[in-house]
C-alpha atoms as a PDB file:
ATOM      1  CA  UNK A   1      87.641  66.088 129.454  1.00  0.00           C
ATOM      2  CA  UNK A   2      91.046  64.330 131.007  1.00  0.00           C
ATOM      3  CA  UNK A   3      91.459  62.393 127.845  1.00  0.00           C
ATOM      4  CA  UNK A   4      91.032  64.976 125.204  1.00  0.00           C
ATOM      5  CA  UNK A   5      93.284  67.775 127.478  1.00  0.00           C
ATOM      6  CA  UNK A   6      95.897  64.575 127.441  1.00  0.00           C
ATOM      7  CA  UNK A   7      95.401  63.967 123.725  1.00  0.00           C
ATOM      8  CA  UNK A   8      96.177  67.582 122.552  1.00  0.00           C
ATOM      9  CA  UNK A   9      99.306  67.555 124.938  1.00  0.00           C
ATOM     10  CA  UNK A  10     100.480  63.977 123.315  1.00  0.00           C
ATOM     11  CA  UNK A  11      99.716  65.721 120.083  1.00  0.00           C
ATOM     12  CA  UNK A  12     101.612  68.909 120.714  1.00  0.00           C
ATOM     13  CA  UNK A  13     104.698  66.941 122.041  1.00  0.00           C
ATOM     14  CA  UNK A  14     104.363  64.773 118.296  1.00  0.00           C
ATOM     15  CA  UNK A  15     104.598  68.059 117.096  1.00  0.00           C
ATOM     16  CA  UNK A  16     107.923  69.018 119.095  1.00  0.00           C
ATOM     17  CA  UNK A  17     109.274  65.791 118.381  1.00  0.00           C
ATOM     18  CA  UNK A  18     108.143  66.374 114.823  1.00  0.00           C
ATOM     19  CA  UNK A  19     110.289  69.609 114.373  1.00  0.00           C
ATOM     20  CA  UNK A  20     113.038  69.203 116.043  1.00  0.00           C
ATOM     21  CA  UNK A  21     113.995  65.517 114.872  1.00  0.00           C
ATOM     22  CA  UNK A  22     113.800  62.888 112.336  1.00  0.00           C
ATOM     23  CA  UNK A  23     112.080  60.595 114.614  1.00  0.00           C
ATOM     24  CA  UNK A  24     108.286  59.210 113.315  1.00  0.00           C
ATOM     25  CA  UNK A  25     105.467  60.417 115.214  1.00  0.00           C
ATOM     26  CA  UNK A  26     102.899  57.869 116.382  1.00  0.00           C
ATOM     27  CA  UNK A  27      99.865  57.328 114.206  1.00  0.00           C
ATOM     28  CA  UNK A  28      97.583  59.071 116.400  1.00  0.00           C
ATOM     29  CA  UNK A  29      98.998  62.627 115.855  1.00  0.00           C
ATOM     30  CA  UNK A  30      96.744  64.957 114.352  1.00  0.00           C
ATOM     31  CA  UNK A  31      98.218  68.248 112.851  1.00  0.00           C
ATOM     32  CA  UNK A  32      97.042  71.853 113.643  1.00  0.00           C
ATOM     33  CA  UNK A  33      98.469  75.135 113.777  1.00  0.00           C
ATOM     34  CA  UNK A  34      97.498  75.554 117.025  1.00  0.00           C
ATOM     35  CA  UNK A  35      98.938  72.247 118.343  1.00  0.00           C
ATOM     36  CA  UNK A  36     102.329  73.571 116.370  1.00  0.00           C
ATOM     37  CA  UNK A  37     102.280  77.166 117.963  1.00  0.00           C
ATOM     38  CA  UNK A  38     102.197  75.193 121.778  1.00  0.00           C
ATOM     39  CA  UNK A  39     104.834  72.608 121.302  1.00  0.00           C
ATOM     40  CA  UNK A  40     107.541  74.693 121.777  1.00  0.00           C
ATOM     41  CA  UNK A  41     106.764  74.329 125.500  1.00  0.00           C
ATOM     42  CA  UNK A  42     108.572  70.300 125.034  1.00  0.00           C
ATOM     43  CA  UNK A  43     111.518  71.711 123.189  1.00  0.00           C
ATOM     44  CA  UNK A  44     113.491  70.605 126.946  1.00  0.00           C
ATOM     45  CA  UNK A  45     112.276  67.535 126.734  1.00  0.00           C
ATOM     46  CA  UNK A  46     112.883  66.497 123.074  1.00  0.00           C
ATOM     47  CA  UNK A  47     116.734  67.002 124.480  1.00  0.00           C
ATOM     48  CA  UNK A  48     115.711  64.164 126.834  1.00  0.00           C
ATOM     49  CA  UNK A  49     115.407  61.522 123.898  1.00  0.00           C
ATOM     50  CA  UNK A  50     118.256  63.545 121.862  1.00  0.00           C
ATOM     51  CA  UNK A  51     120.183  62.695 125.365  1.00  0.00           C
ATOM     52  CA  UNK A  52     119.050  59.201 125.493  1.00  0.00           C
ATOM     53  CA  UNK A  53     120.106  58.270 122.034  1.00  0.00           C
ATOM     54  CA  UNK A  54     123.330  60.156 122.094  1.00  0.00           C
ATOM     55  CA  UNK A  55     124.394  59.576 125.176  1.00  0.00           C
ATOM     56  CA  UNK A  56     124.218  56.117 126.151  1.00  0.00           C
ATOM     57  CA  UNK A  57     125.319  55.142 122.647  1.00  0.00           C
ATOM     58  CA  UNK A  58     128.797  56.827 123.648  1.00  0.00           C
ATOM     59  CA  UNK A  59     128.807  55.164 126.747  1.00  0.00           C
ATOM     60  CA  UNK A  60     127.773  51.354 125.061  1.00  0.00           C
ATOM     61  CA  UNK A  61     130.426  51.669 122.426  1.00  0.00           C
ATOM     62  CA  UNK A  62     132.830  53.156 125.280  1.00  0.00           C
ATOM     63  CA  UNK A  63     132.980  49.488 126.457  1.00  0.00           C
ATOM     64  CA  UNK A  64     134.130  48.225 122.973  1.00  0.00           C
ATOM     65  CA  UNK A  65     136.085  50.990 121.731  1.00  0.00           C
ATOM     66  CA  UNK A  66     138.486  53.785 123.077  1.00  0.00           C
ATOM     67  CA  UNK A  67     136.845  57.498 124.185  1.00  0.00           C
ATOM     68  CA  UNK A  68     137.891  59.243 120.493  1.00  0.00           C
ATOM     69  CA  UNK A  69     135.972  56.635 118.698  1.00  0.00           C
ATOM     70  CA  UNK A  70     133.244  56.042 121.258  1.00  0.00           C
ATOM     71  CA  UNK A  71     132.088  60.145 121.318  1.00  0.00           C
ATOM     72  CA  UNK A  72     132.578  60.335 117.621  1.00  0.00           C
ATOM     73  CA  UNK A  73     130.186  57.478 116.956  1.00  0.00           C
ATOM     74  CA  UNK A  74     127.759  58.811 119.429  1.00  0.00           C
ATOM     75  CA  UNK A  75     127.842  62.345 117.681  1.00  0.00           C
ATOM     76  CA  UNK A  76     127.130  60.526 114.560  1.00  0.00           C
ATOM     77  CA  UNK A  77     123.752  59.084 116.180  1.00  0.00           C
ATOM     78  CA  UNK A  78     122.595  62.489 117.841  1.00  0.00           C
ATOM     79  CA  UNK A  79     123.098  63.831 114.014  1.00  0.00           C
ATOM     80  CA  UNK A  80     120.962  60.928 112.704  1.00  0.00           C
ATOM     81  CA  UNK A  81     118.581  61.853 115.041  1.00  0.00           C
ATOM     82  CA  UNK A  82     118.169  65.445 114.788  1.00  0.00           C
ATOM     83  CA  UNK A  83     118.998  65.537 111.133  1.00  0.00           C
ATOM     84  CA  UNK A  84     121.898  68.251 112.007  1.00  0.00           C
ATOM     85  CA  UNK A  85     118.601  70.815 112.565  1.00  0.00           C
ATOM     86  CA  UNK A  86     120.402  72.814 115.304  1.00  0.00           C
ATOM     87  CA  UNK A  87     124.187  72.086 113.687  1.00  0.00           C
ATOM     88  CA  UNK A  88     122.077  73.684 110.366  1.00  0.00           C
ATOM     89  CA  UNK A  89     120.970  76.901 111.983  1.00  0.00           C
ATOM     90  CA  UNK A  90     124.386  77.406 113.349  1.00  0.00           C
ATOM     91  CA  UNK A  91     126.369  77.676 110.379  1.00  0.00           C
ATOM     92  CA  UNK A  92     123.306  79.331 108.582  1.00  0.00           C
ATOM     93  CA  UNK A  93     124.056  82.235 111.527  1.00  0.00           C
ATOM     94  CA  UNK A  94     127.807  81.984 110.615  1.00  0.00           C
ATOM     95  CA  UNK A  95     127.233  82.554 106.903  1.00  0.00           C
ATOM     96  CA  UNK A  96     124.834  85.008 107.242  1.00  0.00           C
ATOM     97  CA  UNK A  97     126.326  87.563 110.136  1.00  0.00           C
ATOM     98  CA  UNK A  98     130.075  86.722 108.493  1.00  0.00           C
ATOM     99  CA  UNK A  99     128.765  88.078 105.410  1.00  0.00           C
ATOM    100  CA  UNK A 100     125.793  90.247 105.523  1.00  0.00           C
ATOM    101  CA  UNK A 101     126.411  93.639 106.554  1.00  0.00           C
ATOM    102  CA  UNK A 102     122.738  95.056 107.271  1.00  0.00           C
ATOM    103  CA  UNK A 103     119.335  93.118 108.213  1.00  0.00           C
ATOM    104  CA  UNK A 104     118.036  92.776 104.710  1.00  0.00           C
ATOM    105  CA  UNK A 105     121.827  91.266 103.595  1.00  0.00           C
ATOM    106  CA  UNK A 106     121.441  88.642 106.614  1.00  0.00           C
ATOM    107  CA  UNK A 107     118.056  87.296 106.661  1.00  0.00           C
ATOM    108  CA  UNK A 108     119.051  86.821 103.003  1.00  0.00           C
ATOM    109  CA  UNK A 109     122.336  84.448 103.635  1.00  0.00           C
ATOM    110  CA  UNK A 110     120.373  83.206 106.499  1.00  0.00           C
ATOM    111  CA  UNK A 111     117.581  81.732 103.946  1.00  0.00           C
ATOM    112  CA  UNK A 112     119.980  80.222 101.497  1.00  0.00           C
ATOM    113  CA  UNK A 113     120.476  76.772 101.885  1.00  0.00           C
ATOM    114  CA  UNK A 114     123.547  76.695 100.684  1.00  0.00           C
ATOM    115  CA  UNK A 115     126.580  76.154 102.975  1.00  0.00           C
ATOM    116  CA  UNK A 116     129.676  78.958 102.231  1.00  0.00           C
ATOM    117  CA  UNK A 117     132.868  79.597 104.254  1.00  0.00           C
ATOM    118  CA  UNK A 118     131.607  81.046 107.741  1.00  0.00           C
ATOM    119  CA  UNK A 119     129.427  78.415 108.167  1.00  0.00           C
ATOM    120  CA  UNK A 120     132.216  75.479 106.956  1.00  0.00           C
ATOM    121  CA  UNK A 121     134.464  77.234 110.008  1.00  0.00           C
ATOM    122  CA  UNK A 122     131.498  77.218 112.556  1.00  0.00           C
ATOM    123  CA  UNK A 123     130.708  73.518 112.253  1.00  0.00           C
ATOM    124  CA  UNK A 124     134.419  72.590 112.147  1.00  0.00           C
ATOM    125  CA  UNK A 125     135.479  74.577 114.978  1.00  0.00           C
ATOM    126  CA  UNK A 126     132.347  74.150 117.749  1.00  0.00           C
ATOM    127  CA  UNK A 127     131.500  70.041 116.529  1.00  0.00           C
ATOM    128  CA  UNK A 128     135.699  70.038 116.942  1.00  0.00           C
ATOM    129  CA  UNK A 129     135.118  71.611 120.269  1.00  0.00           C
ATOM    130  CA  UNK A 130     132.454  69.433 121.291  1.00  0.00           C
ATOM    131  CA  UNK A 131     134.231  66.472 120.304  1.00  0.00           C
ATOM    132  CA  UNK A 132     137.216  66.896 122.711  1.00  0.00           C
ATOM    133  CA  UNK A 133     134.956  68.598 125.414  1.00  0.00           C
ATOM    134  CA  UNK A 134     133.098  65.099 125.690  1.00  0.00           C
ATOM    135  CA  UNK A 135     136.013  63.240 125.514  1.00  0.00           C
ATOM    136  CA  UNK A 136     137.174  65.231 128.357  1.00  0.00           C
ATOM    137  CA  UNK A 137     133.971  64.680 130.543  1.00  0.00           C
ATOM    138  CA  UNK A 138     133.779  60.815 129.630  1.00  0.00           C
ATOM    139  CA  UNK A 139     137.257  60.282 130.546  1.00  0.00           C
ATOM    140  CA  UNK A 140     136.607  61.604 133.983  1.00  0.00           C
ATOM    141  CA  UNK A 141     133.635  59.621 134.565  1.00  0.00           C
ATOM    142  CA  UNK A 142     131.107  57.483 132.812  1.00  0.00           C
ATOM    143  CA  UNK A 143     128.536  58.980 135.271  1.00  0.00           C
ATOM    144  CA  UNK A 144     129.929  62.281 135.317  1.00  0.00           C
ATOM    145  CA  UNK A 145     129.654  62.038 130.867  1.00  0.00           C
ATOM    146  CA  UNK A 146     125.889  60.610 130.934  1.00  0.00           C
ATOM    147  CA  UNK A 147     124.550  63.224 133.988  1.00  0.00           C
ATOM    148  CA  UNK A 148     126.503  66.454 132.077  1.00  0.00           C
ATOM    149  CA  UNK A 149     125.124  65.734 128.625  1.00  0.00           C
ATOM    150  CA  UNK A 150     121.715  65.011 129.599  1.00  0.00           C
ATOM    151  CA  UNK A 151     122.059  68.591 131.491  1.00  0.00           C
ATOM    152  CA  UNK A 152     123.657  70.320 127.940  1.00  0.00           C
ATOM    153  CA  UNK A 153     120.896  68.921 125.767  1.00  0.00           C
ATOM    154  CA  UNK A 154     117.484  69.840 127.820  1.00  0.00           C
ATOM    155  CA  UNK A 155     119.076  73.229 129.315  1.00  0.00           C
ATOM    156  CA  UNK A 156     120.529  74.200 125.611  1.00  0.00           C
ATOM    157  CA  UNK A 157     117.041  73.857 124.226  1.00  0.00           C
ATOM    158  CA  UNK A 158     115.162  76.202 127.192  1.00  0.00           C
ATOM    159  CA  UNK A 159     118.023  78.716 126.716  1.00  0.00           C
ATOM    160  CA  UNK A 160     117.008  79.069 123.091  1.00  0.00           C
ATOM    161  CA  UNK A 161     113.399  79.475 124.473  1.00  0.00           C
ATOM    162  CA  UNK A 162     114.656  82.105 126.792  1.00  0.00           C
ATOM    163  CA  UNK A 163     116.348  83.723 124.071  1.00  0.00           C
ATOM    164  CA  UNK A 164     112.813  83.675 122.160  1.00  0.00           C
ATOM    165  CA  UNK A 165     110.827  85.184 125.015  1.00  0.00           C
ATOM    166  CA  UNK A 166     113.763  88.374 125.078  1.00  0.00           C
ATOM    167  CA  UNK A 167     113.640  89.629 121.939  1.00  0.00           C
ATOM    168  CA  UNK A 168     110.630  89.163 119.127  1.00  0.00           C
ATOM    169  CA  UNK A 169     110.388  87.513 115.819  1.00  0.00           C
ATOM    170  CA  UNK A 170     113.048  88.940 112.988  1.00  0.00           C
ATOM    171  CA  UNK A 171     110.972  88.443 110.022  1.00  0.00           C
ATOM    172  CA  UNK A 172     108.546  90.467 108.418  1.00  0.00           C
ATOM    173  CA  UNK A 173     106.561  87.648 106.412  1.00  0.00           C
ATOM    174  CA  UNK A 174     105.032  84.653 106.533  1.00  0.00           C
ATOM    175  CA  UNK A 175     107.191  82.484 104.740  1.00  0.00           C
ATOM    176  CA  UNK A 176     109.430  80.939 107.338  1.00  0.00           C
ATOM    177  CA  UNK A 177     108.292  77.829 107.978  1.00  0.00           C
ATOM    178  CA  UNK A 178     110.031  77.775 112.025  1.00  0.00           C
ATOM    179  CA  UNK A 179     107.502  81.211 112.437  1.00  0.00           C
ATOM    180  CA  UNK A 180     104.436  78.937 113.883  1.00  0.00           C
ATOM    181  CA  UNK A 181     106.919  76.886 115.904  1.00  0.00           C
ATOM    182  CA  UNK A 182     108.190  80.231 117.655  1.00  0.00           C
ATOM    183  CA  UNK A 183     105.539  82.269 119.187  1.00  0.00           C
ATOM    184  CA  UNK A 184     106.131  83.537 122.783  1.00  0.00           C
ATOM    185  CA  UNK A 185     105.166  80.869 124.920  1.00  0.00           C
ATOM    186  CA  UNK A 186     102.127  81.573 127.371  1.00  0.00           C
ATOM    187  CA  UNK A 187     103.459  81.518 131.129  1.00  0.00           C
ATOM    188  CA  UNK A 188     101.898  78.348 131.935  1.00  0.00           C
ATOM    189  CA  UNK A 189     103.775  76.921 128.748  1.00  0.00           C
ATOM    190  CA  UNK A 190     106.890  78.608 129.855  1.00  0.00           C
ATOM    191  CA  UNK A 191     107.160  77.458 133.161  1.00  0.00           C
ATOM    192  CA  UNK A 192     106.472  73.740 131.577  1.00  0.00           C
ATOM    193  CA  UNK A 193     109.554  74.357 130.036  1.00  0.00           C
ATOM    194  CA  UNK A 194     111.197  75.490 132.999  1.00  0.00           C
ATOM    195  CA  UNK A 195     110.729  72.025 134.555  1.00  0.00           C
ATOM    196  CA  UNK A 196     111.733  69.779 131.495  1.00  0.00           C
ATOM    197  CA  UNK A 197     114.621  72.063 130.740  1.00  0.00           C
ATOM    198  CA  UNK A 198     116.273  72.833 134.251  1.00  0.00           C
ATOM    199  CA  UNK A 199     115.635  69.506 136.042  1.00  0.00           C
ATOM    200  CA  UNK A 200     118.170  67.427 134.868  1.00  0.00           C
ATOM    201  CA  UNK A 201     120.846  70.327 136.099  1.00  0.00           C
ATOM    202  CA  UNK A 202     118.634  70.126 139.595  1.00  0.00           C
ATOM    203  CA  UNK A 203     119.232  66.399 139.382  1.00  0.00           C
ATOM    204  CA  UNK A 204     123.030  66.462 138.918  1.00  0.00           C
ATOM    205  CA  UNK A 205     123.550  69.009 141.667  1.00  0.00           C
ATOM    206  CA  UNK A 206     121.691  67.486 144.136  1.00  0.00           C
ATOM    207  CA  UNK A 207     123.184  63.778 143.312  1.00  0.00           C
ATOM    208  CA  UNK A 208     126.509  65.061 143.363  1.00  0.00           C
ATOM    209  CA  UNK A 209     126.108  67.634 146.125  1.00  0.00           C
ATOM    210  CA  UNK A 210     130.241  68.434 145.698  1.00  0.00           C
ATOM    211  CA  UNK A 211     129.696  69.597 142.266  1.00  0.00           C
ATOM    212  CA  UNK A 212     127.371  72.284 142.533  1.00  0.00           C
ATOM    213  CA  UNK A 213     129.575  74.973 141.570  1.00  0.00           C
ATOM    214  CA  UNK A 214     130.521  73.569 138.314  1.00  0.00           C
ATOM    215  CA  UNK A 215     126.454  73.139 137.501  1.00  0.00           C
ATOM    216  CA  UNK A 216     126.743  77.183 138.396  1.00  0.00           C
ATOM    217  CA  UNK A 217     129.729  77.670 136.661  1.00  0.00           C
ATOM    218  CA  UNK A 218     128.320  76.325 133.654  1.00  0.00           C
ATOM    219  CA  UNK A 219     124.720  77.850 133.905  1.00  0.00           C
ATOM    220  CA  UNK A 220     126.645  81.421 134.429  1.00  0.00           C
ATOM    221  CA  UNK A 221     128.553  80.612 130.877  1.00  0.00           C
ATOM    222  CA  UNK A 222     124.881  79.820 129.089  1.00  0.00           C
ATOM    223  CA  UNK A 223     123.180  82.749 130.830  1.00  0.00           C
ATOM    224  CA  UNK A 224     126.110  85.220 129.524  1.00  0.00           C
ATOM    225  CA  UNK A 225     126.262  83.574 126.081  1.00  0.00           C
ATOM    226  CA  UNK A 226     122.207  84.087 125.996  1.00  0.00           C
ATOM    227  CA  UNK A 227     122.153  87.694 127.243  1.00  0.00           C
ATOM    228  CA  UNK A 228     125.090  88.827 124.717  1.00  0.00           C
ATOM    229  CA  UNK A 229     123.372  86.708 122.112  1.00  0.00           C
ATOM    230  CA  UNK A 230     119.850  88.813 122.658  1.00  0.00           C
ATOM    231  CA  UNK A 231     122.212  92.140 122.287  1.00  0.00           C
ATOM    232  CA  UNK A 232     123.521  91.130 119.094  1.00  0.00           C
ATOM    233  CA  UNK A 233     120.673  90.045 117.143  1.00  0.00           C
ATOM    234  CA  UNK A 234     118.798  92.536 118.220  1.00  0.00           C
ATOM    235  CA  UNK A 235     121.298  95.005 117.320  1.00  0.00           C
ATOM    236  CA  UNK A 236     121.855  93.276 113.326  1.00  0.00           C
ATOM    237  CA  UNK A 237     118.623  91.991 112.688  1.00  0.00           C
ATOM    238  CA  UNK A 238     116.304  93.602 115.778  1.00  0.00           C
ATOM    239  CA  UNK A 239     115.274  89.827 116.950  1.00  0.00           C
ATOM    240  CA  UNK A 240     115.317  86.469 116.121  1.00  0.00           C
ATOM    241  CA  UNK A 241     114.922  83.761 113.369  1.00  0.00           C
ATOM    242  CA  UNK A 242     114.390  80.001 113.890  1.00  0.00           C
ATOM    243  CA  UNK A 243     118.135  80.044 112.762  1.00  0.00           C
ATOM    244  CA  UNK A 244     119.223  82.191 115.809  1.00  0.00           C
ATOM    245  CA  UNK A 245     117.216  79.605 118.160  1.00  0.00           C
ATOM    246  CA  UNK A 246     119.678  76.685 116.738  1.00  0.00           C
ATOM    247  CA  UNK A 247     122.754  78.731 117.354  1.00  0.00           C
ATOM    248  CA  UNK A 248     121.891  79.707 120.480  1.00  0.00           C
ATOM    249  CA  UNK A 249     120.987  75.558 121.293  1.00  0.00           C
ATOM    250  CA  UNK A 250     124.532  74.746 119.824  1.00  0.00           C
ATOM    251  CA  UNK A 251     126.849  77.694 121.624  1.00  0.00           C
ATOM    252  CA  UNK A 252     124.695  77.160 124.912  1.00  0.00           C
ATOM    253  CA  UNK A 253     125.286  73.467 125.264  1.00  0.00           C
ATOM    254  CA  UNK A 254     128.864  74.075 124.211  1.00  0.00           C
ATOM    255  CA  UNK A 255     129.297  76.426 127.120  1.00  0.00           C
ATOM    256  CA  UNK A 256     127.808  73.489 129.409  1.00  0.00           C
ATOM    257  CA  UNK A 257     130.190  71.213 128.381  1.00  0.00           C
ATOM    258  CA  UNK A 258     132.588  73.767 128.670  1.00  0.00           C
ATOM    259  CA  UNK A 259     131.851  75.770 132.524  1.00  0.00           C
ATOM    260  CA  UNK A 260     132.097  71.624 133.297  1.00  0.00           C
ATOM    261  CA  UNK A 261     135.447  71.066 132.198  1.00  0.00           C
ATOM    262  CA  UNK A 262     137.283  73.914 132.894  1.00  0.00           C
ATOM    263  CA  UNK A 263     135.767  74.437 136.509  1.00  0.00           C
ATOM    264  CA  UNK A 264     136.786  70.903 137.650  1.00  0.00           C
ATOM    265  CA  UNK A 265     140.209  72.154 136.890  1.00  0.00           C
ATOM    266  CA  UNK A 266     139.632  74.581 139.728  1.00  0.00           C
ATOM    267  CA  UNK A 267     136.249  73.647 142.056  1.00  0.00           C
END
């Protein structure tokens, strides 16, 4: 009973890790649709090995190369990772609310997988952002970099869960292929996610007890983001699309990087 209740939570976290990035899977994952509709619950903790990789590549080539190069490279390996998913789904939201002007006219854009103007500004002006936020954060501290962006990835990726659980599923049909992947989570599932996703911003507060305000500054920047966020979609396409889940990932861990930086200015 222990081992089969472990293998279909091994599986459904293959599944996550699956979705979300171009890592392989072990050999022992088994696909269902049912494993697929639960593994949203590990969407926090896929941010954990997007961290890992990302992260402590910036801070290896920090010791070889200056900040500018050392955040650029590491950017490159969290895209190599993820295969740009969540970068994807942001400017596919740029393109499609900069130039749709009704629901229909969106989820349109939204589905082409071409790239036009909207979503060319999008991913030049948040990746630029991100860029010089982590420069930023890595110049104050090493420790200060690694503990922040290991907060931004997990909490970015429950956020975008949150957002899921607000408002329901855009689409009409069955052709999306993110639909299985975002069902509302059961409570048990949800509060799974609670623990992968808000842990690591637990962690830094407590280990840097002088810093708690800028972990609240920055979770009251991703909670406003989130709540305007479930206003407009609602409002242009009345919910949601798997698109809409990577823009919200992208702006919220943005905003982390962001209430960070511009609070320890002032905190």
């Amino acid at each position: 009973m222990i081992f089969s209740v472990l293998r279909e939570e091994l599986n459904r976290l293959c599944a996550s890790l699956m979705f979300n990035t171009r890592l392989p899977v072990p050999a022992f994952y088994v696909y269902s649709e049912a494993t697929v509709s639960r593994s949203s619950r590990y969407f926090p903790l896929i941010g954990w090995i997007v961290f890992a990789g990302s992260s402590f590549s910036v801070f290896g080539f920090s010791l070889l190369f200056p900040p500018e190069i050392s955040v650029i490279l590491g950017m490159i390996v969290s895209v190599l990772i993820t295969g740009g998913f969540h970068e994807d789904g942001l400017a596919d939201v740029c393109d499609a609310f900069g130039g749709g002007w009704n629901k229909e006219k969106i989820l349109e854009i939204m589905k082409d997988s071409r790239i036009g103007t909207f979503g060319s500004i999008g991913l030049i002006l948040v990746l630029g952002l991100k860029f010089y936020l982590l420069v930023h954060l890595l110049r104050v501290s090493p420790w200060i970099f690694l503990l922040t962006t290991w907060f931004a990835h997990s909490i970015s990726r429950w956020f975008a869960l949150l957002l899921m659980m607000l408002i329901p599923y855009s689409r009409d049909n069955d052709l999306s292929k993110s639909k299985p992947m975002v069902k509302k989570l059961p409570p048990s599932d949800f509060m799974l996610s609670v623990f992968f996703g808000w842990f690591p911003a637990f962690y830094l507060g407590i280990k840097n007890q002088d810093r708690i305000s800028n972990v609240l500054v920055a979770l009251t920047f991703c909670f406003g983001t989130v709540f305007y966020l479930r206003y407009y979609f609602k409002k242009w396409i009345e919910g949601f699309t798997g698109d809409c889940l990577g823009f919200t990932q992208q702006t919220t861990e943005i905003m982390v990087y962001l209430g960070m930086s511009v609070s320890w200015n002032f905190i």
